[in-house]
Each structure stands twice: as structure tokens, then as C-alpha cells.
Protein backbone atom coordinates (compact mmCIF):
# COMPACT_ATOMS: atom_id res chain seq x y z
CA UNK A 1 13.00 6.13 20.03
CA UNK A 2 10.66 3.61 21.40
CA UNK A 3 9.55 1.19 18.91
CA UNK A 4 6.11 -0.46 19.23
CA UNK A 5 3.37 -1.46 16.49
CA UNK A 6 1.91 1.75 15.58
CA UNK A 7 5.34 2.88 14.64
CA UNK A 8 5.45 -0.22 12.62
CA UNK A 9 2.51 0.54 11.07
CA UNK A 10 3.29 4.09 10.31
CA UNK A 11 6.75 3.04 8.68
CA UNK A 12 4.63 0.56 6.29
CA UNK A 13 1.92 3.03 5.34
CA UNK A 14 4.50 5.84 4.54
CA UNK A 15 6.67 3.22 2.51
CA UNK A 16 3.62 2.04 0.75
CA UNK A 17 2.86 5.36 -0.46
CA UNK A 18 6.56 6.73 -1.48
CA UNK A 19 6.55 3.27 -3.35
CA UNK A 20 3.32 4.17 -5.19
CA UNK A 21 3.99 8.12 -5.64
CA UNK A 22 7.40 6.98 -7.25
CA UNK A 23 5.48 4.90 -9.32
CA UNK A 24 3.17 7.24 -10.96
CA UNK A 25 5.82 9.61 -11.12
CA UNK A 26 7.75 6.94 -13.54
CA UNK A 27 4.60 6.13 -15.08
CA UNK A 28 5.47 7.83 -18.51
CA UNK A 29 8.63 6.13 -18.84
CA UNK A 30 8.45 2.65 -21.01
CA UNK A 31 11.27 0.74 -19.93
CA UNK A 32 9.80 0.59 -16.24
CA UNK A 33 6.70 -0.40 -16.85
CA UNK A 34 7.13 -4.07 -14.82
CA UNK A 35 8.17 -1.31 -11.91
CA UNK A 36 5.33 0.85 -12.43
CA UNK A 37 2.14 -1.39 -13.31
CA UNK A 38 0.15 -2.16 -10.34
CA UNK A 39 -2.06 -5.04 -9.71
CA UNK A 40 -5.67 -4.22 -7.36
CA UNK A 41 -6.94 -6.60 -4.89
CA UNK A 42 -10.87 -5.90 -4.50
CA UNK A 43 -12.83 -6.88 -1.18
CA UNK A 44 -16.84 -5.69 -1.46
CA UNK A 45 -18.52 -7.40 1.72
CA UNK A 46 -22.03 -6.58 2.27
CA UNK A 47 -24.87 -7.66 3.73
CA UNK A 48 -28.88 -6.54 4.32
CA UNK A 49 -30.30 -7.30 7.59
CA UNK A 50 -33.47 -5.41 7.16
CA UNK A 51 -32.67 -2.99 10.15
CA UNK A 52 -29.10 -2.12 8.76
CA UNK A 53 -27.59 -2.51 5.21
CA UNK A 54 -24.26 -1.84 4.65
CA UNK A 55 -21.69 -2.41 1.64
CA UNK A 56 -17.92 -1.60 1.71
CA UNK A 57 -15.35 -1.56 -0.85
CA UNK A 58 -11.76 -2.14 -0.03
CA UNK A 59 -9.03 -1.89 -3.41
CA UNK A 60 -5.55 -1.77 -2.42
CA UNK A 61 -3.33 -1.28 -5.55
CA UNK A 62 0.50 -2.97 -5.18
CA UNK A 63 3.30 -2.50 -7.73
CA UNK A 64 6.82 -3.52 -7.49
CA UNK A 65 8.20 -0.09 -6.72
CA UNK A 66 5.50 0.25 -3.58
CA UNK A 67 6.60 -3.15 -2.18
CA UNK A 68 9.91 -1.91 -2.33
CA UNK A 69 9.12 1.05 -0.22
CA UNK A 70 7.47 -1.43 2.47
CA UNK A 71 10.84 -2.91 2.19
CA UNK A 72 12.66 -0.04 2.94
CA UNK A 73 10.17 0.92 5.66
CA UNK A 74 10.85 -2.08 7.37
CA UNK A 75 14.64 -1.88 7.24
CA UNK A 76 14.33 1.52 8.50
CA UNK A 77 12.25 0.66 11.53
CA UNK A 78 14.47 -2.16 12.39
CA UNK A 79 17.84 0.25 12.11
CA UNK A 80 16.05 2.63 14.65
């Protein structure tokens, strides 16, 4: 298999969110919590230029158990 940067990319994505689905999965159980409890980071540029207005939103939401998945992403795409 060829590697190149949208494989990269793909790995991360898909071991962000097995990270983050096996963290709301172990949501209800207490003595994970410092796995499970995420911490946002916000971005809201905007700007009004009279002719065109716009105003995104960007929150990306990381726990420990999703940065593990990038992790494991990572070792997987260098193993292939």
C-alpha cells in the first residue's frame, strides 16, 4: 500500500474518532473519568466587509482516550 498524506490524514481522523466513540461509550463509568472528560478548543473568526459577512465556528473536543487513538493511528500507518 502506497503511503502518502491523505492516508495519513485518514489514519488520524479515524483514530480521533474511535478515541472519542470509546470515550462516550465509557462515559458512565466513574473510575475513568480522567480517560473520558474532554477538553474543547473554540476558534470563531469573523469578519464584515460590507459586501460579504461571514462567521465560522471551529470546536474540536480532545480527551485522553481520543489522543490515544491518534496514537494508535499513527503506529498503524507507520507499520503499513
Amino acid at each position: 500500500m502506497k503511503k502518502n498524506k491523505g492516508m495519513l490524514i485518514l489514519f488520524l481522523l479515524l483514530g480521533w474518532l474511535t478515541g472519542t466513540w470509546l470515550a462516550k461509550a465509557l462515559e458512565p463509568v466513574k473510575a475513568l473519568s480522567f480517560l473520558t472528560s474532554s477538553t474543547p478548543i473554540k476558534w470563531s473568526p469573523q469578519a464584515d466587509f460590507d459586501i460579504i459577512r461571514y462567521d465560522i465556528n471551529l470546536e474540536l473536543n480532545f480527551c485522553l482516550l481520543s489522543l490515544i487513538g491518534i496514537i494508535a493511528a499513527i503506529w498503524l500507518y507507520r507499520r503499513l
